[in-house]
C-alpha atoms as a PDB file:
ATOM      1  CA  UNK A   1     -14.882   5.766 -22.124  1.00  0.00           C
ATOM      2  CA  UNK A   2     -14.312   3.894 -18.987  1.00  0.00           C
ATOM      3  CA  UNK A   3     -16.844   0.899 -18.286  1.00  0.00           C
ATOM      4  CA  UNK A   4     -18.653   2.436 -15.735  1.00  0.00           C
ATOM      5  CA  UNK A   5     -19.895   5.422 -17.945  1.00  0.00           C
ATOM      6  CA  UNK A   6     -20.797   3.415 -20.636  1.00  0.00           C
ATOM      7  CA  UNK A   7     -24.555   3.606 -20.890  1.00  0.00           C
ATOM      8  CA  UNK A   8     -24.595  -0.117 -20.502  1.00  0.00           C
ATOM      9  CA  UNK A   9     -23.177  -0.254 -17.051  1.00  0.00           C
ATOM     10  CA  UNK A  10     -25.609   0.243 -14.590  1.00  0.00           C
ATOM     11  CA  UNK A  11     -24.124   0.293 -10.960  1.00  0.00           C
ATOM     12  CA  UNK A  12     -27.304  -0.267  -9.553  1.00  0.00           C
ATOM     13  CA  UNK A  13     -27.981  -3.370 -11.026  1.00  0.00           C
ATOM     14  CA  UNK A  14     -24.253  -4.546 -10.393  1.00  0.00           C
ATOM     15  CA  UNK A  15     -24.954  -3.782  -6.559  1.00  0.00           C
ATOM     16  CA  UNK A  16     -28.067  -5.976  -6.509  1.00  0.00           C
ATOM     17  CA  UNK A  17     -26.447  -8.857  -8.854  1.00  0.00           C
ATOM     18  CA  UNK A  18     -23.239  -8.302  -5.560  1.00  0.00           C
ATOM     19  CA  UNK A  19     -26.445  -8.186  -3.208  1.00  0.00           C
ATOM     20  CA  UNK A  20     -27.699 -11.302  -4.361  1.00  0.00           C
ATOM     21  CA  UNK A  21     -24.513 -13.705  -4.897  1.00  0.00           C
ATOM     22  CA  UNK A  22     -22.887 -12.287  -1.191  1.00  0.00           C
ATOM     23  CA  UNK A  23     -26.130 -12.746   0.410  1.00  0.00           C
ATOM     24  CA  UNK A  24     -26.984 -16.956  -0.781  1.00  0.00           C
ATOM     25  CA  UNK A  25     -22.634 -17.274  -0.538  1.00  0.00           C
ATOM     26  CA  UNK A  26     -23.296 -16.312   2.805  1.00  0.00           C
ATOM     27  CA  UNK A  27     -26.462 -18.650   3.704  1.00  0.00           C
ATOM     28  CA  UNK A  28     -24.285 -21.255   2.016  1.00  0.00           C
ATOM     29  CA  UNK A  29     -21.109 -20.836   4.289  1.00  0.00           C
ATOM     30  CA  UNK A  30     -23.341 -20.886   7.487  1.00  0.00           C
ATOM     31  CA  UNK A  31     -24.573 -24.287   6.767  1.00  0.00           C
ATOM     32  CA  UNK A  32     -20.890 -25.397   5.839  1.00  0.00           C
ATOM     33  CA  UNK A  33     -19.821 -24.307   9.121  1.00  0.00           C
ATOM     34  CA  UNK A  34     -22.323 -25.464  11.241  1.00  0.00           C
ATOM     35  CA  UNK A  35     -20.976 -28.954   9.627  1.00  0.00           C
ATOM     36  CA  UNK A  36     -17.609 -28.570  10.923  1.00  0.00           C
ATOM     37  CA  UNK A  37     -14.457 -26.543   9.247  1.00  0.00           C
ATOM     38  CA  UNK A  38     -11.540 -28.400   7.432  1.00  0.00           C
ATOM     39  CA  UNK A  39      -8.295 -26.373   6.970  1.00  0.00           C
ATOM     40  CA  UNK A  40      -7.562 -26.879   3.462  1.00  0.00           C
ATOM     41  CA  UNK A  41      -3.845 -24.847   3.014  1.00  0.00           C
ATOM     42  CA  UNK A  42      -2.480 -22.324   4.838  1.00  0.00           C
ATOM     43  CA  UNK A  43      -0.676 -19.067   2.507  1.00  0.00           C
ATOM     44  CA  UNK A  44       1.664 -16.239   4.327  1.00  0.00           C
ATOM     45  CA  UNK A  45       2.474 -17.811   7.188  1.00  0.00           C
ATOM     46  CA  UNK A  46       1.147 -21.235   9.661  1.00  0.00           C
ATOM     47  CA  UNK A  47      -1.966 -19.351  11.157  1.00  0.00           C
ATOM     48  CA  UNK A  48      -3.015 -17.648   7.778  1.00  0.00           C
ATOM     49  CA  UNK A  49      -5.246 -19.917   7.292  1.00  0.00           C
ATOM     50  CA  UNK A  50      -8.119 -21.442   4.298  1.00  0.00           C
ATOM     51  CA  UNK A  51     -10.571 -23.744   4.735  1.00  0.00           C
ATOM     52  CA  UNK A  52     -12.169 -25.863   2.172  1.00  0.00           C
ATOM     53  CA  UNK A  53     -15.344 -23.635   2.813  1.00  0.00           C
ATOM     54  CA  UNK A  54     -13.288 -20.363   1.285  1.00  0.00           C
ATOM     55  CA  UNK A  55     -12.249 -22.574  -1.809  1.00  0.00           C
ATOM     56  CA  UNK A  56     -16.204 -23.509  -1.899  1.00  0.00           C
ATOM     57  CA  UNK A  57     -17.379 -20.345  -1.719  1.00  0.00           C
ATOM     58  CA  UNK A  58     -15.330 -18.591  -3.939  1.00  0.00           C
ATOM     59  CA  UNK A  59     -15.875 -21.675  -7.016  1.00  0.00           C
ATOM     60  CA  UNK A  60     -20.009 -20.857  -6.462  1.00  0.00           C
ATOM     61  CA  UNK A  61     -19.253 -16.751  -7.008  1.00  0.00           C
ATOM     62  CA  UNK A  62     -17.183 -17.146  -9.690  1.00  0.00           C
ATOM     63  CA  UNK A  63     -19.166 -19.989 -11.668  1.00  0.00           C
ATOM     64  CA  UNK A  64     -22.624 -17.361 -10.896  1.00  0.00           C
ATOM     65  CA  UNK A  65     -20.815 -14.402 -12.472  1.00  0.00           C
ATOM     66  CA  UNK A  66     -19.541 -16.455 -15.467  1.00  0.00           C
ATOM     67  CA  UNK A  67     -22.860 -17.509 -16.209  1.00  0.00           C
ATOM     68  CA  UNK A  68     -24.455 -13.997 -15.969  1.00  0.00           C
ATOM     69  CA  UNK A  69     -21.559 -11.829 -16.744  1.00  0.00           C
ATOM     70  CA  UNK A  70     -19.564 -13.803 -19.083  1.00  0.00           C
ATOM     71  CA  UNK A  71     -17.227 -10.796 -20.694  1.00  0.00           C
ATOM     72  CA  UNK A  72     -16.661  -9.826 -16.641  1.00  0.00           C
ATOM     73  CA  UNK A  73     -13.152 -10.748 -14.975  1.00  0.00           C
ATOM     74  CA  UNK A  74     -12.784 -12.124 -11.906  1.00  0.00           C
ATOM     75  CA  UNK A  75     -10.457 -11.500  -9.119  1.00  0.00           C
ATOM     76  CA  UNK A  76     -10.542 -14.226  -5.685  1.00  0.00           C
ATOM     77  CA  UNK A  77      -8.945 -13.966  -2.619  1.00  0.00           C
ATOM     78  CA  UNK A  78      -8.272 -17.517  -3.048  1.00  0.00           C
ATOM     79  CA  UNK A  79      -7.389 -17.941  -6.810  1.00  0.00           C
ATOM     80  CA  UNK A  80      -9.888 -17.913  -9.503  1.00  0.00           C
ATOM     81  CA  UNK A  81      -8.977 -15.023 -12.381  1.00  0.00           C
ATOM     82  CA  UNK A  82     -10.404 -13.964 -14.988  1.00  0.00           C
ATOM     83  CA  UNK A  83      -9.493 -11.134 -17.803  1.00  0.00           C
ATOM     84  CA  UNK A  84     -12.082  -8.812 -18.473  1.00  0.00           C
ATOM     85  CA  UNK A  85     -13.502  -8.280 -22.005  1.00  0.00           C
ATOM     86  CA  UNK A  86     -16.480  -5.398 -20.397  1.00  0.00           C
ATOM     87  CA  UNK A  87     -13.988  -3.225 -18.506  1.00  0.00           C
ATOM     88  CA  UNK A  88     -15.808  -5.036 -15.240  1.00  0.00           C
ATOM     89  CA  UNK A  89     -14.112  -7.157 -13.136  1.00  0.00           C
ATOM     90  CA  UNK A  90     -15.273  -8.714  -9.961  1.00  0.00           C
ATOM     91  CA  UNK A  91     -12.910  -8.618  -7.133  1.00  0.00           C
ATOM     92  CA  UNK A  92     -13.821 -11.486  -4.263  1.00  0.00           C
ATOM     93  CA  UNK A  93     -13.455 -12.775  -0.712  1.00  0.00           C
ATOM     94  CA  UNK A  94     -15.227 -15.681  -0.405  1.00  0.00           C
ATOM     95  CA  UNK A  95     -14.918 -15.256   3.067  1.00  0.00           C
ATOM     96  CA  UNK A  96     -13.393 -12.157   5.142  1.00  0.00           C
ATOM     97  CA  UNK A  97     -12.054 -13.058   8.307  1.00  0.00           C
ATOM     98  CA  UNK A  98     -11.663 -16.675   8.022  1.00  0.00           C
ATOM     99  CA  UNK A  99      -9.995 -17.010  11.606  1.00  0.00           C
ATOM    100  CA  UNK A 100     -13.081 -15.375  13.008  1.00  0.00           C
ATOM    101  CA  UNK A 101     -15.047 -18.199  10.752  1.00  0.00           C
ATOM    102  CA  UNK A 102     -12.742 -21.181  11.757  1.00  0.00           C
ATOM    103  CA  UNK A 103     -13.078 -20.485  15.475  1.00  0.00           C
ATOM    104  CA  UNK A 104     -16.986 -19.794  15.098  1.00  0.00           C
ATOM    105  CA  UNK A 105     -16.835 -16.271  16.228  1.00  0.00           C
ATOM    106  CA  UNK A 106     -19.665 -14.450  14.322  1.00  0.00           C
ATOM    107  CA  UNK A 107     -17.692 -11.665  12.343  1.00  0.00           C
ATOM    108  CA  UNK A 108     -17.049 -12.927   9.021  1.00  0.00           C
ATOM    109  CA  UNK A 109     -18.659 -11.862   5.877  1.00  0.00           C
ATOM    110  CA  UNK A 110     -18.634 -12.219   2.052  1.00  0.00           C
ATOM    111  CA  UNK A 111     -17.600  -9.640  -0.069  1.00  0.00           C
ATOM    112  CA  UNK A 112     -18.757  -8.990  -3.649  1.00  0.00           C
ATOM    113  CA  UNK A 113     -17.433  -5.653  -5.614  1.00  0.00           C
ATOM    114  CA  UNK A 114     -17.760  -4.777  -9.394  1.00  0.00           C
ATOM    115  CA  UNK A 115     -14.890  -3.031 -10.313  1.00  0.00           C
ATOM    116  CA  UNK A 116     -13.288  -0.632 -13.311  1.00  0.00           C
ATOM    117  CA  UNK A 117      -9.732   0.141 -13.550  1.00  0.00           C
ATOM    118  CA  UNK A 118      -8.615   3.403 -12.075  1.00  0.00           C
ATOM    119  CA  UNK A 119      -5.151   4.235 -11.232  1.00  0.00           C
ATOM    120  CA  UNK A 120      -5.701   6.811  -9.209  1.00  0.00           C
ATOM    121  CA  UNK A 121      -8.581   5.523  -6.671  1.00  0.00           C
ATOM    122  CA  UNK A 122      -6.697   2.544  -4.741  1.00  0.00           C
ATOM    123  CA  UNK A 123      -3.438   1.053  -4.788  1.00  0.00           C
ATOM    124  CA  UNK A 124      -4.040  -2.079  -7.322  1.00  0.00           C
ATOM    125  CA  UNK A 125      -5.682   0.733  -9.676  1.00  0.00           C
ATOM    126  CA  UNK A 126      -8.932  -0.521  -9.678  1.00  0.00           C
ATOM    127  CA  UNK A 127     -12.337   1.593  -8.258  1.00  0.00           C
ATOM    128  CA  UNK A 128     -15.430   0.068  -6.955  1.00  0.00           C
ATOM    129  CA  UNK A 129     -18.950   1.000  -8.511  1.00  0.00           C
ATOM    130  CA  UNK A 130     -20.844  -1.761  -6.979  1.00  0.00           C
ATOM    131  CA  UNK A 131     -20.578  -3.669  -3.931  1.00  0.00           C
ATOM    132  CA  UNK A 132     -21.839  -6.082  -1.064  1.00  0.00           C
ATOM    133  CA  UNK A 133     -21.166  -7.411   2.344  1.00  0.00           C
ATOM    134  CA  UNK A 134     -23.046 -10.027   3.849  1.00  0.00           C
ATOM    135  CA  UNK A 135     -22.654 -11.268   7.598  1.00  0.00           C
ATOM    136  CA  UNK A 136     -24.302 -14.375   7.889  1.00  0.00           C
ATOM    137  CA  UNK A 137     -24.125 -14.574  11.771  1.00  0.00           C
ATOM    138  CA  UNK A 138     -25.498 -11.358  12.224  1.00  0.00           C
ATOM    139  CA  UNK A 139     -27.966 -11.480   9.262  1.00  0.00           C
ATOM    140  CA  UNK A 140     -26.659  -8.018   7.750  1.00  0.00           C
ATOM    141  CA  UNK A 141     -26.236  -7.266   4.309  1.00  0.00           C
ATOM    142  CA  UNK A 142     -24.021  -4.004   3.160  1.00  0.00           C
ATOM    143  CA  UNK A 143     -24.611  -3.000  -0.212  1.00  0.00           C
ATOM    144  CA  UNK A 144     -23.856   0.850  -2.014  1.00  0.00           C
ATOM    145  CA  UNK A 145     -23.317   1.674  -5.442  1.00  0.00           C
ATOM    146  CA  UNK A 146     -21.248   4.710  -6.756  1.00  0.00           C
ATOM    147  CA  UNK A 147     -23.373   8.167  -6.146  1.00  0.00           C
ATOM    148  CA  UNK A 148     -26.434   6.113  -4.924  1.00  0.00           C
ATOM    149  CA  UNK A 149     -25.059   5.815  -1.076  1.00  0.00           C
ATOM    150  CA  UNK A 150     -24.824   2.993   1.312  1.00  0.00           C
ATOM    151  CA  UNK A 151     -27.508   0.845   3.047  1.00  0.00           C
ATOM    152  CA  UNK A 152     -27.571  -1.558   5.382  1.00  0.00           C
ATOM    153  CA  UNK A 153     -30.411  -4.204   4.978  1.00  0.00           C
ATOM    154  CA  UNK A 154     -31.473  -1.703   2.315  1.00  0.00           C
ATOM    155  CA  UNK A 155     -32.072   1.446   5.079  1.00  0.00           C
ATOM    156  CA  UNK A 156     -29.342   4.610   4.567  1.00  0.00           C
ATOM    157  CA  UNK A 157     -26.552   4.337   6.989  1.00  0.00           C
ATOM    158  CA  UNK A 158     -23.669   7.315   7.642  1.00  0.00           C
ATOM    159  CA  UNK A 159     -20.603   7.334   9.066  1.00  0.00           C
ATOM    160  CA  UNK A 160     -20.105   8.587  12.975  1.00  0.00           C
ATOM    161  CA  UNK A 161     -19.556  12.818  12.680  1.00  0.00           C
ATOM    162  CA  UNK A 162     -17.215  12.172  15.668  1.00  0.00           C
ATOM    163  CA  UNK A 163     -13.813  14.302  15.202  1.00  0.00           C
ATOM    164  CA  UNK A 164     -12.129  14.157  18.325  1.00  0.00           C
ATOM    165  CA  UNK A 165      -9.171  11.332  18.218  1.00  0.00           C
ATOM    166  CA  UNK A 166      -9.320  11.076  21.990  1.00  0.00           C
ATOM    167  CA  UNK A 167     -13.121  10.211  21.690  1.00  0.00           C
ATOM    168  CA  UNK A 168     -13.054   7.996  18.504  1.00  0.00           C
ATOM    169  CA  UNK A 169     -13.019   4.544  18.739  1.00  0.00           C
ATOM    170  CA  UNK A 170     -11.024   3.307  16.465  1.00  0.00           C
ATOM    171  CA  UNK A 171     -10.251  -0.506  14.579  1.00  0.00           C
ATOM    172  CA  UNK A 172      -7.269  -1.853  12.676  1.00  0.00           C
ATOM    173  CA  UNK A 173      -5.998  -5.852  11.645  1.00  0.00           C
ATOM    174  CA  UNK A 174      -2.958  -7.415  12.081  1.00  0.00           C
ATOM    175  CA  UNK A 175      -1.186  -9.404   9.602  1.00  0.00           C
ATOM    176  CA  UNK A 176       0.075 -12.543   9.522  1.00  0.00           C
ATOM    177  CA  UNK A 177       3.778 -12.621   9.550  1.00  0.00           C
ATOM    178  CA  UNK A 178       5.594 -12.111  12.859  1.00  0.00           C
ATOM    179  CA  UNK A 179       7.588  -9.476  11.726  1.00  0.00           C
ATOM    180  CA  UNK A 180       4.767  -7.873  10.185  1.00  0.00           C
ATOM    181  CA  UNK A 181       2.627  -8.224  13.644  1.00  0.00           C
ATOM    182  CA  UNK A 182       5.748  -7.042  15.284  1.00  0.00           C
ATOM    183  CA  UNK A 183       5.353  -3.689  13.752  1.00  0.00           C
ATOM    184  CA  UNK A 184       1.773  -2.916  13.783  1.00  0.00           C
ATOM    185  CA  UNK A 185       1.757  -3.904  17.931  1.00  0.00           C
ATOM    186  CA  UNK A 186       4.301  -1.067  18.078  1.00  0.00           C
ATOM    187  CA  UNK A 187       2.059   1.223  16.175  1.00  0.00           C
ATOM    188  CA  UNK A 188      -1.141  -0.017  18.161  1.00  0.00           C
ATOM    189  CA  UNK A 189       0.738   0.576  21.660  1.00  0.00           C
ATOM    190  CA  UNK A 190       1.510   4.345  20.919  1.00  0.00           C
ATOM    191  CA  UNK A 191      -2.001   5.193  19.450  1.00  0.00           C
ATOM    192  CA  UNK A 192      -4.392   3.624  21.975  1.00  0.00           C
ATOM    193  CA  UNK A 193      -3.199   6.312  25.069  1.00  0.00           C
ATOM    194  CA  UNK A 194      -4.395   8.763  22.245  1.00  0.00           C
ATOM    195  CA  UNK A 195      -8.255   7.468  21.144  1.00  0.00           C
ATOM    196  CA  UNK A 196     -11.353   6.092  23.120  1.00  0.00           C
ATOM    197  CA  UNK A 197     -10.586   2.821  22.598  1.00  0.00           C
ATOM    198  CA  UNK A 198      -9.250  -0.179  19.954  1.00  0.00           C
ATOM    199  CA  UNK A 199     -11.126  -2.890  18.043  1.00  0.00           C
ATOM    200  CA  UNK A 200      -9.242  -5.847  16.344  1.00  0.00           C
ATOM    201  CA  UNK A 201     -12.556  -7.335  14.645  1.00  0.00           C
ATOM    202  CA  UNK A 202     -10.357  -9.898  12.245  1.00  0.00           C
ATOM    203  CA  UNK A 203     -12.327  -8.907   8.679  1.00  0.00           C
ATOM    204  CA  UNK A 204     -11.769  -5.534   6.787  1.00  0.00           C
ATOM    205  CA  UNK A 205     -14.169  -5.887   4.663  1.00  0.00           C
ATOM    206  CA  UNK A 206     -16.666  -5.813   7.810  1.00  0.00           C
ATOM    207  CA  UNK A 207     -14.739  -3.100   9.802  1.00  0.00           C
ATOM    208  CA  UNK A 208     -15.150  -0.744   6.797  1.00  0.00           C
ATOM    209  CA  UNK A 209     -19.189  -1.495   7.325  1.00  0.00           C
ATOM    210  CA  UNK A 210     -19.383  -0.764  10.558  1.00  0.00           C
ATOM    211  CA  UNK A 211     -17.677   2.134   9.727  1.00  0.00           C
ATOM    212  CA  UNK A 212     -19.918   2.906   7.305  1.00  0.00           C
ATOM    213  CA  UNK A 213     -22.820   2.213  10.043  1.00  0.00           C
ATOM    214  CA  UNK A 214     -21.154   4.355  12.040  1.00  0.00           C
ATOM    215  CA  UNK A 215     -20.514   1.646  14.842  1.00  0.00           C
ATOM    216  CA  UNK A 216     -16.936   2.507  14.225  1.00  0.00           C
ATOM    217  CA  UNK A 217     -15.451   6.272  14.336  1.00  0.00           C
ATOM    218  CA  UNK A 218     -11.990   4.992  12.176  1.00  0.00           C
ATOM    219  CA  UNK A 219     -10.179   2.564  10.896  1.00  0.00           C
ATOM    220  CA  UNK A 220      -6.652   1.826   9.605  1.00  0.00           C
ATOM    221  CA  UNK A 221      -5.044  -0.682   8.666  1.00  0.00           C
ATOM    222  CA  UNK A 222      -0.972  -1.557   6.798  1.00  0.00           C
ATOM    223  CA  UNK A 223      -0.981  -4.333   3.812  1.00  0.00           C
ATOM    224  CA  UNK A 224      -4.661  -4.491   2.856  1.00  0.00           C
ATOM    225  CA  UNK A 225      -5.401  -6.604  -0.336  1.00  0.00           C
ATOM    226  CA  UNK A 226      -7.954  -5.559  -2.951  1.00  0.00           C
ATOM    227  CA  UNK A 227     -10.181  -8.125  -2.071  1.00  0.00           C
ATOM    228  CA  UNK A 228     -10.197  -7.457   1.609  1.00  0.00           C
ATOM    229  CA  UNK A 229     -10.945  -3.726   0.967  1.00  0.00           C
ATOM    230  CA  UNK A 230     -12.882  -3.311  -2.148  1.00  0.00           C
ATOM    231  CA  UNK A 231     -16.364  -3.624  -1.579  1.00  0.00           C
ATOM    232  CA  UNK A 232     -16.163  -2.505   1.792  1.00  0.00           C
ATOM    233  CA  UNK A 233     -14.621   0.934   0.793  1.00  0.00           C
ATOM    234  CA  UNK A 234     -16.853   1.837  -1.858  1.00  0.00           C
ATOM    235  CA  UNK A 235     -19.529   1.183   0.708  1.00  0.00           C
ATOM    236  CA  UNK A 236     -17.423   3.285   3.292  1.00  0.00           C
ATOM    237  CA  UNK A 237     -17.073   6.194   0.725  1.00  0.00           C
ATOM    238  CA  UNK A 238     -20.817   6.256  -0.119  1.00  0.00           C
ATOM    239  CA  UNK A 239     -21.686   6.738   3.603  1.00  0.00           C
ATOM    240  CA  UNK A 240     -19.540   9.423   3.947  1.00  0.00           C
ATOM    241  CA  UNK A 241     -15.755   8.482   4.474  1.00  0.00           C
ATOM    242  CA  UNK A 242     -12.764   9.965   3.339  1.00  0.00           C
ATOM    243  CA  UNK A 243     -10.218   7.174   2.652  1.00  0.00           C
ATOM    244  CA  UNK A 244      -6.660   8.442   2.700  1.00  0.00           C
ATOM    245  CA  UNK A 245      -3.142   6.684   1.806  1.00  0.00           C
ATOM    246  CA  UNK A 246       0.443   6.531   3.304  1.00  0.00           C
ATOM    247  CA  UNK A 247       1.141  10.074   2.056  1.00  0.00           C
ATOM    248  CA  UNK A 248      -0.533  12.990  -0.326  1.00  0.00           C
ATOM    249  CA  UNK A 249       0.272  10.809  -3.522  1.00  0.00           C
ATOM    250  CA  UNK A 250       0.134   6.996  -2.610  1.00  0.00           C
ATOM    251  CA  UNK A 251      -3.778   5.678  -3.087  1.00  0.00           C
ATOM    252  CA  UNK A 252      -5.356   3.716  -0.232  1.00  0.00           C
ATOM    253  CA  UNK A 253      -4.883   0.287   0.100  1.00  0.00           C
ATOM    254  CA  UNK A 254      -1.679  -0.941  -0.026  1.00  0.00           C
ATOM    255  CA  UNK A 255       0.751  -0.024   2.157  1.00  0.00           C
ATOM    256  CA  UNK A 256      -2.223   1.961   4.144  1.00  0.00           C
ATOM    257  CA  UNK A 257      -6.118   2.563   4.241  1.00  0.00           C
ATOM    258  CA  UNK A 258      -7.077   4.880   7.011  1.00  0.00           C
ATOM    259  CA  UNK A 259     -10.974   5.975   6.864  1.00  0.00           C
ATOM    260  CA  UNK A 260     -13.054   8.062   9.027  1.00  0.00           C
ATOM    261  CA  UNK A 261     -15.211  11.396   8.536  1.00  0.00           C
ATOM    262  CA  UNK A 262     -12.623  13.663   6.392  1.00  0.00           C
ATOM    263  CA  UNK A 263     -11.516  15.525   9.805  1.00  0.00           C
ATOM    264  CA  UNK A 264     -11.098  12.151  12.190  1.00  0.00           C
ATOM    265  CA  UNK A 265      -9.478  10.555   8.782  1.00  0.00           C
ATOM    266  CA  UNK A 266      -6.983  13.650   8.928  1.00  0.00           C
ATOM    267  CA  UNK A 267      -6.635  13.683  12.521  1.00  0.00           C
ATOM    268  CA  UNK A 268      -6.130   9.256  12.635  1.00  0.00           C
ATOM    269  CA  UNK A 269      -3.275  10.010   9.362  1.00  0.00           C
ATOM    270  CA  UNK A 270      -1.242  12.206  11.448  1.00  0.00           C
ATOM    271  CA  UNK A 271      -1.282  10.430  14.811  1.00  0.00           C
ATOM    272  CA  UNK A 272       0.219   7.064  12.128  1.00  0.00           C
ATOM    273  CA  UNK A 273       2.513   8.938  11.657  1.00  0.00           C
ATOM    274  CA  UNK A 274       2.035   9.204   7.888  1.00  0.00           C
ATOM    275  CA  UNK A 275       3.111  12.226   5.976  1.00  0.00           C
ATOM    276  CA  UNK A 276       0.745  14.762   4.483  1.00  0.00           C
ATOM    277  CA  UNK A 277      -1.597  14.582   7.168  1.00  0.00           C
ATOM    278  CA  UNK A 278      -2.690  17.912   9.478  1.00  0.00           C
ATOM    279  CA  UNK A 279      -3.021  17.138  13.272  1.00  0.00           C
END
């Protein structure tokens, strides 16, 4: 029996527990950054960037689930693990988009997700049931739970029912590397004569809301890691969007997570490039 349909799992408690911790994380790193931002490392490359506020933030998640969900693991963008005893383990970034955060532009969230392992669901074999993204700057909290839908500031949202690629407006992120960057310009520069328009927001965990808000028609994006997609996919998924891989048998995430309505998603696949995908 898998954790989540043990009758002592209850996804809708997990969602408000994410709720909770993403939404006071998120009051917490506003007043960091209105006192200035220090760079504390930097990881893939010179402008990937953390700031002491990421380290911060993810220490205050991970000591509030320890002391309320002991047996839980823990998974951080910037570090902290923890095995699971429950079959639950918390996958974290203490702050999505911390570029966006550094340079004070307001789209940057927290991201809290309860997961379960799954091999099949996403690429690191592990399956949201319970999730939250808070945007401090914009005073939004995304929350969903699995089967009970997604909300924004706890009102029903749904994905856009657009299906035409030439009409969607579509986002994606860039990586960090130059020969990563390299790539994905190439891919950006034969796809935008073919869709509305193109967003580069700078947090995935965010773009998958506004997805989910339907602010968004699609969104792709190559070498995604669990913590920048995990809550924000579940939350996706519950308002409606299919979430498709590189090909018919790879999982989203990594090396691709395209979502959109099931015929847009279908539509976006094919216009990648990706194989499996009907135009």
């Amino acid at each position: 029996m898998t954790a989540a349909a043990r009758p002592d799992v209850d996804p809708a408690a997990l969602a408000s527990l994410a709720s909770r911790l993403a939404q006071h994380v998120a009051t917490e790193i506003l007043e960091m950054r209105e006192r200035g931002v220090d760079v504390a490392a930097t990881k893939s490359s010179d402008v990937d960037v953390v700031t002491a506020a990421d380290q911060a933030a993810e220490r205050m998640l991970t000591e509030a689930l320890i002391a309320e969900r002991p047996a839980d693991g823990i998974l951080g963008e910037e570090g902290a693990g923890r095995e699971s005893a429950s079959g639950i383990t918390w996958v974290l970034d203490p702050i999505d988009g911390t570029v966006n955060y550094l340079y004070n532009i307001p789209a940057y969230a927290v991201s809290v997700a309860a997961t379960v392992a799954d091999p099949d669901a996403f690429a690191d074999g592990r399956r949201a049931i319970a999730g939250a993204v808070c945007n401090p700057r914009t005073d939004e909290l995304f929350s969903a739970h699995a089967g009970g839908g997604a909300r924004l500031n706890g009102a029903p949202i749904r994905v856009s029912a657009q299906t035409e690629l030439a009409q969607a407006l579509v986002a994606t992120g860039f990586g960090y590397t130059v020969e990563r960057r390299t790539e994905q310009a190439r891919i950006v520069s034969e796809l935008i004569p073919r869709v509305r328009d193109i967003r580069r927001i700078g947090a995935a965990s965010y773009d998958l809301c506004l997805l989910a808000a339907g602010r968004l028609d699609a969104y792709y994006e190559r070498g995604l890691q669990p913590w920048d997609y995990a809550a924000g996919a579940l939350i996706a998924r519950e308002a409606g969007a299919e979430l498709l891989g590189a090909d018919a048998t790879t999982p989203p995430g990594e090396p691709y997570l395209v979502a959109a309505n099931g015929d847009l998603a279908s539509r976006l696949h094919a216009a990648l490039g990706l194989s499996g995908a009907d135009a």
